[in-house]
Protein backbone atom coordinates (compact mmCIF):
# COMPACT_ATOMS: atom_id res chain seq x y z
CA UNK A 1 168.86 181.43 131.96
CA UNK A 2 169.75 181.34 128.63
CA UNK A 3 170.19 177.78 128.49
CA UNK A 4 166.88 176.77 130.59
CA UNK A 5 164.85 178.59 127.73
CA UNK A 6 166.90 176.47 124.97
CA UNK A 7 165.95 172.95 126.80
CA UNK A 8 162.26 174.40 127.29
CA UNK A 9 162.40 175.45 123.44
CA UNK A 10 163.56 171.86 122.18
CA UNK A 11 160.73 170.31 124.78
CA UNK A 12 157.73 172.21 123.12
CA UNK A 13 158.75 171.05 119.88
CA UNK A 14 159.63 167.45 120.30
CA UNK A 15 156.02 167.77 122.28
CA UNK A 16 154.40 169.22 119.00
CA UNK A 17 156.11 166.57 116.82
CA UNK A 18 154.83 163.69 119.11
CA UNK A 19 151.34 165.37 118.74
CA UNK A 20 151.23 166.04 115.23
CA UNK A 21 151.92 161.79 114.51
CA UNK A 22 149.12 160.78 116.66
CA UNK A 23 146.73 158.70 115.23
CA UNK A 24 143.15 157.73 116.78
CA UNK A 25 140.98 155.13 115.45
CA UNK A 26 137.32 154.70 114.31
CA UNK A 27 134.84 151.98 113.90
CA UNK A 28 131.91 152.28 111.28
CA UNK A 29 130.79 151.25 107.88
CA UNK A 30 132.01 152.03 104.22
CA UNK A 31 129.44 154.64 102.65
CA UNK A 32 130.91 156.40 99.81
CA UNK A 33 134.45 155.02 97.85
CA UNK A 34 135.97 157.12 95.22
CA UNK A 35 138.45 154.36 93.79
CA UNK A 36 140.23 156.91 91.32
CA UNK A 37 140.58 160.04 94.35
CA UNK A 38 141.24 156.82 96.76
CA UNK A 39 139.45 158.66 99.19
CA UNK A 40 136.31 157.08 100.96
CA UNK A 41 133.96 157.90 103.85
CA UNK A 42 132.97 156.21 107.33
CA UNK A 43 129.94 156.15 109.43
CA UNK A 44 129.79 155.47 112.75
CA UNK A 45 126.68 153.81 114.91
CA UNK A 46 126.10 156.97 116.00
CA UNK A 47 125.77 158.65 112.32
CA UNK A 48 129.26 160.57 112.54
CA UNK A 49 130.81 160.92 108.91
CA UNK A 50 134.77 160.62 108.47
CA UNK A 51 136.55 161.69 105.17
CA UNK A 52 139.67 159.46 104.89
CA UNK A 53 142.14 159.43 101.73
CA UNK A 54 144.84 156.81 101.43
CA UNK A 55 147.71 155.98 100.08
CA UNK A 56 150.93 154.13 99.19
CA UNK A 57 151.57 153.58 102.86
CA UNK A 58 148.00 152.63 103.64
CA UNK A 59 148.04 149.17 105.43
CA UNK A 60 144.88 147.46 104.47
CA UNK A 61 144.04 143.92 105.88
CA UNK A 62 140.32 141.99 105.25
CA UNK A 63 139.61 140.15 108.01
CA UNK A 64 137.40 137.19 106.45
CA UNK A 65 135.89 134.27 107.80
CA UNK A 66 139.10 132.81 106.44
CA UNK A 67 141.82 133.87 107.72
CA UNK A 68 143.46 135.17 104.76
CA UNK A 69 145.91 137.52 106.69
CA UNK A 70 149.08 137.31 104.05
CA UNK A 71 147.51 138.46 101.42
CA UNK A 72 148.18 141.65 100.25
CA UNK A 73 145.22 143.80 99.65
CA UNK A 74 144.60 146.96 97.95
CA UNK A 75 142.56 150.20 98.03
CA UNK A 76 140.50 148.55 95.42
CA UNK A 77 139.45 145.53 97.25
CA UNK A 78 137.11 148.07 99.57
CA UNK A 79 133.54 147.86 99.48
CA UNK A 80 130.66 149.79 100.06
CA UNK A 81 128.70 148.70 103.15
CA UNK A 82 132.08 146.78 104.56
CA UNK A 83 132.46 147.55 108.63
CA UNK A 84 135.63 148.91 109.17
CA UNK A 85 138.05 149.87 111.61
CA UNK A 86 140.63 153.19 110.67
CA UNK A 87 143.15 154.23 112.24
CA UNK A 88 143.83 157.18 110.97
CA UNK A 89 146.64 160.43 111.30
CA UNK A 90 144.74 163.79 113.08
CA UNK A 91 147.50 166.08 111.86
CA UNK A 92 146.16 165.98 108.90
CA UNK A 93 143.31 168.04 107.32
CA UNK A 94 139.90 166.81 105.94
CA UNK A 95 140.02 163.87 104.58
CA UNK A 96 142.04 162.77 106.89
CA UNK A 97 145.01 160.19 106.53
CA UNK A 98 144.32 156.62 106.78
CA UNK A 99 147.11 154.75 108.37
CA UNK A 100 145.64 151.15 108.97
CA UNK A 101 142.21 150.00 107.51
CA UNK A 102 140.98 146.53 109.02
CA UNK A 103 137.83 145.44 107.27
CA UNK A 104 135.52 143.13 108.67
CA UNK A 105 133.63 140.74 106.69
């Protein structure tokens, strides 16, 4: 009996560590960048505001009319008004964690 609690223990908690690195993903546009607090703020078509911060391991990739994929782009390079896609951690608070940005110009 012992035992069957153990396994059931080690279950819930590899289940809660699965859970807490989910990430979802959201489409609007770029309405408020803090460049220094590199945190910035999404709105969807539907007028939904996100808080997102990044960071160091924040992937960010401009998708231009030209293709410049290799390129490696920084926090910096985001506008205001850009349509984005973020995919972003929901483990974390408000601002959430921006894991991917994909900008679309």
């Amino acid at each position: 009996m012992k035992s069957f609690f153990a396994v059931l223990l080690v279950l819930v908690l590899l289940s809660a560590t699965v859970a807490a690195d989910e990430t979802k993903e959201v489409f609007g546009t770029v309405t408020v960048i803090d460049y220094q607090a590199k945190t910035f703020s999404v709105q969807t078509k539907d007028g939904t505001k996100y808080d997102f911060f990044a960071n160091t391991q924040t992937d960010i990739n401009i998708e231009d009319q030209n293709y410049r994929r290799d390129r490696f782009y920084q926090f910096i390079d985001l506008r205001r008004g850009d349509l984005v896609k973020v995919d972003y951690f929901t483990a974390a608070k408000i601002p959430f964690a921006a894991d991917e940005i994909a900008v679309y110009r």
